[in-house]
Protein backbone atom coordinates (compact mmCIF):
# COMPACT_ATOMS: atom_id res chain seq x y z
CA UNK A 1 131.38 132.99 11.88
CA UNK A 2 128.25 134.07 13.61
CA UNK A 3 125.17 134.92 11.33
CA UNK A 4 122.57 137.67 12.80
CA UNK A 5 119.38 137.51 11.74
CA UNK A 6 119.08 141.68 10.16
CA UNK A 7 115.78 141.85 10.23
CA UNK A 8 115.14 140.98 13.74
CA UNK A 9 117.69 143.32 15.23
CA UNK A 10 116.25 145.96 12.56
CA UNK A 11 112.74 145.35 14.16
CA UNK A 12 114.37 145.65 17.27
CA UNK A 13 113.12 142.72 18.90
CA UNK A 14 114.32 142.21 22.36
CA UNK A 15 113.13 139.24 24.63
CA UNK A 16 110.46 140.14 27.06
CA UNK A 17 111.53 140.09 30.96
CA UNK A 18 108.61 138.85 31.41
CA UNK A 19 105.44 136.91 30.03
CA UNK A 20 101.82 137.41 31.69
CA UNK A 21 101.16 133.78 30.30
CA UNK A 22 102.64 130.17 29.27
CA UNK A 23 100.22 130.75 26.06
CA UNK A 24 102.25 134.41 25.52
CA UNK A 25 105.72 132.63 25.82
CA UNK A 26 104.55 130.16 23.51
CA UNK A 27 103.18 132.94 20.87
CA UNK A 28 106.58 134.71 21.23
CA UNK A 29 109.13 131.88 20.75
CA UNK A 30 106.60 130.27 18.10
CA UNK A 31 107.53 133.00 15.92
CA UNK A 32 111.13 133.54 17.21
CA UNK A 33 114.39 131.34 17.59
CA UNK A 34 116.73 130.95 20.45
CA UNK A 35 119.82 131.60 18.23
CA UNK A 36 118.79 134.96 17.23
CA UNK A 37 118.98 135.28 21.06
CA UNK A 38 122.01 133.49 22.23
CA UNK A 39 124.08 136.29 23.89
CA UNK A 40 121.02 137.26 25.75
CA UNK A 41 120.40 134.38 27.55
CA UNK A 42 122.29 133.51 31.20
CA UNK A 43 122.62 130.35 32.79
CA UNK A 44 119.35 129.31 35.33
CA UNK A 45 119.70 127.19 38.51
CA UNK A 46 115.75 125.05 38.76
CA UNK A 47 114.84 122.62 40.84
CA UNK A 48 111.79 120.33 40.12
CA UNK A 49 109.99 118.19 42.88
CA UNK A 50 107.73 116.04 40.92
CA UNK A 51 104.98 114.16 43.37
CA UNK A 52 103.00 112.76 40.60
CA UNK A 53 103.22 111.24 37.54
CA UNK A 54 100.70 111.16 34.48
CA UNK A 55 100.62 108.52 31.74
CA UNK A 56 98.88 108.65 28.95
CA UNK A 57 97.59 105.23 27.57
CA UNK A 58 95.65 104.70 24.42
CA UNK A 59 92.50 102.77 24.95
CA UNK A 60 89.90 101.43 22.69
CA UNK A 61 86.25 103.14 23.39
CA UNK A 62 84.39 100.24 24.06
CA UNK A 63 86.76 99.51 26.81
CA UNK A 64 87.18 102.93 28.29
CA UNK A 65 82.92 102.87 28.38
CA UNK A 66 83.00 99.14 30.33
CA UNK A 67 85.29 100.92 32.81
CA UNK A 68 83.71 104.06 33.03
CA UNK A 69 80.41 102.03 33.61
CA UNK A 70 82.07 100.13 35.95
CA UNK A 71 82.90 103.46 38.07
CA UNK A 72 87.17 102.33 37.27
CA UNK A 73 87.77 105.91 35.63
């Protein structure tokens, strides 16, 4: 059995075709859920290309100032 969340459909919530920002899309589905939405949703074809990769690498202070110093970062 599927459960409907009644007070979203009362509200009339619908998802937006489209968001003027990343920040929006996070606002909207921050206070919404995908389930609520299910039926809505199609399938999407992406593609990603990724040329670079970031890592992010704790480092103690005193070590990130000797290589800043040294011109390394």
């Amino acid at each position: 059995m599927i459960k409907i969340n009644m007070d979203m459909r009362k509200r009339g919530d619908t998802i937006p075709e489209h968001f003027n920002s990343a920040e929006a899309a996070g606002e909207f589905w921050d206070t919404h859920s995908a389930a609520d939405y299910w039926n809505e949703m199609g399938e999407e074809e992406m593609e990603f290309d990724i040329q670079k990769r970031t890592f992010l690498v704790p480092v103690d202070a005193q070590i990130y100032l000797i290589a800043k110093k040294k011109k390394f970062i």
